[in-house]
Each structure stands twice: as structure tokens, then as C-alpha cells.
Protein backbone atom coordinates (compact mmCIF):
# COMPACT_ATOMS: atom_id res chain seq x y z
CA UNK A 1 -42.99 62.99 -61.30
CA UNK A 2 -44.16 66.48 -60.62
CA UNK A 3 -43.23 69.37 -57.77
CA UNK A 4 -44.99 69.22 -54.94
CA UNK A 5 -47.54 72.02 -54.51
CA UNK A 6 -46.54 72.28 -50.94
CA UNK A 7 -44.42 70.05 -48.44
CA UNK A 8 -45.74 69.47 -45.28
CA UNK A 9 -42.99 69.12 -42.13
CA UNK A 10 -43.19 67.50 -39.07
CA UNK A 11 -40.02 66.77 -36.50
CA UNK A 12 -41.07 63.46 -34.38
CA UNK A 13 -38.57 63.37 -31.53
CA UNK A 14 -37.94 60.74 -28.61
CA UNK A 15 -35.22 60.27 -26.21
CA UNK A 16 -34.53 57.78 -23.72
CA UNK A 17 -34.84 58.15 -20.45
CA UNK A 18 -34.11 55.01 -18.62
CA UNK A 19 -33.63 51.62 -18.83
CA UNK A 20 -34.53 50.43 -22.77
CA UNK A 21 -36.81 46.84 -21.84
CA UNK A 22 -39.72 46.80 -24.22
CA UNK A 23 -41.82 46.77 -20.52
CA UNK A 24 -40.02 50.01 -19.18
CA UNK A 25 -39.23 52.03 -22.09
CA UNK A 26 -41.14 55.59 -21.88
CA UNK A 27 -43.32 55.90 -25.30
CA UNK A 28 -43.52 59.37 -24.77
CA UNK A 29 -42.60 61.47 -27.47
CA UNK A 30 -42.58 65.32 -28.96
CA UNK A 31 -44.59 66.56 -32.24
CA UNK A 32 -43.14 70.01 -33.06
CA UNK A 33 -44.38 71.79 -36.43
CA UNK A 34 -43.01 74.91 -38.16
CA UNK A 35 -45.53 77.20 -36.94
CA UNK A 36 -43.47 76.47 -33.32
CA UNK A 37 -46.16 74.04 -31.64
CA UNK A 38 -45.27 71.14 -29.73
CA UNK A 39 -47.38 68.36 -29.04
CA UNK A 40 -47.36 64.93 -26.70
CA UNK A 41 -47.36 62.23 -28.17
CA UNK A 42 -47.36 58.49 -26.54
CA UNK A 43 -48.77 55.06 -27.90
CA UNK A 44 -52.09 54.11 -27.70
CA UNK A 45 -52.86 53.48 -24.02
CA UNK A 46 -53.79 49.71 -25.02
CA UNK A 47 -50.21 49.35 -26.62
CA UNK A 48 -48.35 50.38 -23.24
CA UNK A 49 -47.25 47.59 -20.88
CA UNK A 50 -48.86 48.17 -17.92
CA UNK A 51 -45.11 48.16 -16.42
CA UNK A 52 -44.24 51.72 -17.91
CA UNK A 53 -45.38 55.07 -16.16
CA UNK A 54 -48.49 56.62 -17.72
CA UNK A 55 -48.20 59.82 -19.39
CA UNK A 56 -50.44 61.92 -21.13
CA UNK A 57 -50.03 62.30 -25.29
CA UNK A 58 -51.68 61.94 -28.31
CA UNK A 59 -51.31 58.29 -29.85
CA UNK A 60 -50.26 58.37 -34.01
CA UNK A 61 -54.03 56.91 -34.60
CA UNK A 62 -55.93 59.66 -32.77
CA UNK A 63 -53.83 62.10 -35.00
CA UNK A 64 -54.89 60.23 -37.93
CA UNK A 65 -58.60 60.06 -36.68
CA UNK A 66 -57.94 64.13 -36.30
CA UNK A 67 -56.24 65.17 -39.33
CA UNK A 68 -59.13 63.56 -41.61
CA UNK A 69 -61.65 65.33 -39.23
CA UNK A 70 -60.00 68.85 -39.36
CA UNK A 71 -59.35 68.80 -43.18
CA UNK A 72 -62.66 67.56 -43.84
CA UNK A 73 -64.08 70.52 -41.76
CA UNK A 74 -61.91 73.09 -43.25
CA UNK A 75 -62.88 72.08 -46.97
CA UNK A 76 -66.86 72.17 -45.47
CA UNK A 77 -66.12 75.67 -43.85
CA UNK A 78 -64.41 76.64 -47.41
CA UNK A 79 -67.46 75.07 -49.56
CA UNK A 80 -70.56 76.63 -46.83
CA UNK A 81 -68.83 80.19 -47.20
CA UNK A 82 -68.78 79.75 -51.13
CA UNK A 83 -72.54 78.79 -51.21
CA UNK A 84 -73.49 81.69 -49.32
CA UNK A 85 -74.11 79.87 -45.65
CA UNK A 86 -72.47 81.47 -42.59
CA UNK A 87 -71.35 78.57 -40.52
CA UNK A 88 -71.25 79.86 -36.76
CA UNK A 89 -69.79 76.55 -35.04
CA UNK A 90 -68.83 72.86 -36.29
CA UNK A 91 -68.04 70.30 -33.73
CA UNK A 92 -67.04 66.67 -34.72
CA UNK A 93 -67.26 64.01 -32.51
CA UNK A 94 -64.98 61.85 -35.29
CA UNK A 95 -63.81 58.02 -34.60
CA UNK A 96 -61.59 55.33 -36.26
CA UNK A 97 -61.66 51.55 -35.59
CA UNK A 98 -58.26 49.72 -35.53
CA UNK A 99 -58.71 46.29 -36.61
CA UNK A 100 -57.43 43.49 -38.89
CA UNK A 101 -57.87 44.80 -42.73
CA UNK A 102 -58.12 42.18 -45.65
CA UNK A 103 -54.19 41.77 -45.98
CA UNK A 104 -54.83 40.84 -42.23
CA UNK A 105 -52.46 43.84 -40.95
CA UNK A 106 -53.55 45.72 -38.18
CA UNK A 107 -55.11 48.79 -39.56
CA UNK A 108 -57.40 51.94 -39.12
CA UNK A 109 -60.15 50.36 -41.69
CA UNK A 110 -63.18 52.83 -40.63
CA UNK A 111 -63.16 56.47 -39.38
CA UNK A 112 -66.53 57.85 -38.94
CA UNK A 113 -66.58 61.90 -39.48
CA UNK A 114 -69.86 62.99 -37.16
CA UNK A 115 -69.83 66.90 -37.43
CA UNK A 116 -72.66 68.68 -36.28
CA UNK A 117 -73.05 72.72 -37.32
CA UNK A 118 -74.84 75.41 -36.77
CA UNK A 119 -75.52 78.23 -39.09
CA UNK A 120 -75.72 81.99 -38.69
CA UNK A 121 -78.33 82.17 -41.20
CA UNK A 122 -80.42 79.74 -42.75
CA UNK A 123 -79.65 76.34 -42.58
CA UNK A 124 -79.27 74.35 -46.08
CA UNK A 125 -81.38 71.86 -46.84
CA UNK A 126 -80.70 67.99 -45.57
CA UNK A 127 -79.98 67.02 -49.43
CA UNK A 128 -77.82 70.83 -50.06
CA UNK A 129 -75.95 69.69 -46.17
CA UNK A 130 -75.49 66.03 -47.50
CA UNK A 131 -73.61 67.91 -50.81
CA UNK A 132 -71.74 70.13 -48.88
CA UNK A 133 -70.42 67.31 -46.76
CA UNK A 134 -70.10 64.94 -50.11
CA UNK A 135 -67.87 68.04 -51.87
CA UNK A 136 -66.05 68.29 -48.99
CA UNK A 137 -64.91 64.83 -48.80
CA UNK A 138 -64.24 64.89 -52.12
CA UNK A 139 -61.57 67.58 -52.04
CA UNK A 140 -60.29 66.63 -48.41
CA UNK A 141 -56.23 66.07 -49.26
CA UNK A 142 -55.81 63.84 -46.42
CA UNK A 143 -58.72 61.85 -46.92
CA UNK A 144 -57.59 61.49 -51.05
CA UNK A 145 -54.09 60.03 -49.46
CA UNK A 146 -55.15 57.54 -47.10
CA UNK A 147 -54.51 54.95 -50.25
CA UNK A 148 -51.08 56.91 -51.09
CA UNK A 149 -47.54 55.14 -51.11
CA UNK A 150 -45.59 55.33 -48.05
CA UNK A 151 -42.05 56.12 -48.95
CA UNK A 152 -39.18 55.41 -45.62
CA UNK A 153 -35.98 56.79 -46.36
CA UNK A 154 -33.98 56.21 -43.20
CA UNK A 155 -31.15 58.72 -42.39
């Protein structure tokens, strides 16, 4: 196997804070990242008994839903630029559907990427915008690991 071109950290950290009964546990939980951000995270809202406290965070499959969204935008930004298009704003309005997939785990099986941009200067054509997108997807990292192997290696 080869190096890594780049490793990628994240620090997932919960604590208890009461009593641990799978209807009173808090699911609320920190994201930090090396560039010093923090984020809340909690379970999907439909996962939480309606027993525990609500809190506000972002669930693991809203991140997913993001992270193909904003590296899918960020190779289209990249791509535009290089084709000579100035790309003043980009605004997706992405979604992923949790359901059963063939294996009959539960499963994000469709995210739908709806970006909608506006250009500085001329707008591409439909069929140059449809090949932006299409190179874009095809050089989108996360979207080229949603297939990858999953290795856990507990500490």
C-alpha cells in the first residue's frame, strides 16, 4: 500500500452527563478539527427518544449529506475558474435519503447535489454547465470514497 497524500483528522468527543438509560442518555457530542473549530453534533432528531432533552447539533448523516456537497462545489469552483468563468455565488440546497440498501442495512443510498450559480460573466452553456458539474463529480474525493473500506481500530 502507498502513503497517503494527506491525512485528514477529526477528534469526536462525548461525555456523560447523567444517568446512562438508552432513553436518557444525552447524544450530544463535540466535532473539533485542526484548524481549532468545534462543532455540535447530536443524532438524527428521529433517532432520539423523545425522553432525552433536545439539543441542537449536526447529526453524522447531515455531515455526510455536507461533505459530498462542499467538495463537489469546491472541485466546480476549481474547474469554472480553469475554464475561464468567474463564479460569483453557488448555493446547494443538497439532500440524502436514509433507507434500507440491497444488503438490507440502513443506509444513505441517494444524495441529491442541487447547486444553483451565478456567474460574474457569461454563463456557460447548459451542455459546458452539465460538464463542469460531470468533471467535478468526477474528481470529488469524498464522493470517489463513498464505496471505500471502513477500517475500526479501537484504542
Amino acid at each position: 500500500m502507498s502513503e497517503p497524500m494527506s491525512e485528514h483528522k477529526a477528534v469526536v468527543e462525548w461525555q456523560r452527563s447523567g444517568a446512562f438509560e438508552r432513553t436518557l442518555y444525552s447524544r450530544v457530542h463535540t466535532m473539533r478539527f485542526d484548524s481549532g473549530i468545534r462543532i455540535a453534533g447530536n443524532a438524527a432528531p428521529g433517532n432520539i427518544p423523545a425522553t432525552v432533552p433536545a439539543a441542537p447539533g449536526v447529526d453524522p448523516e447531515q455531515a455526510f449529506v455536507a461533505a459530498l456537497s462542499a467538495c463537489h462545489m469546491l472541485w466546480f469552483l476549481d474547474r469554472a475558474c480553469k475554464a475561464g468563468h468567474t463564479v460569483d455565488r453557488y448555493t446547494d440546497n443538497a439532500s440524502g435519503r436514509l433507507e434500507r440498501n440491497a444488503a438490507g442495512k440502513m443506509a444513505i443510498t441517494l444524495v441529491t447535489l442541487r447547486p444553483a450559480v451565478e456567474f460574474g460573466t457569461a454563463a456557460p452553456s447548459a451542455v459546458q454547465l452539465r460538464a463542469l458539474h460531470d468533471d467535478a463529480h468526477e474528481h470529488c474525493f469524498i464522493a470517489n470514497s463513498v464505496s471505500s473500506q471502513i477500517d475500526i481500530e479501537p484504542q
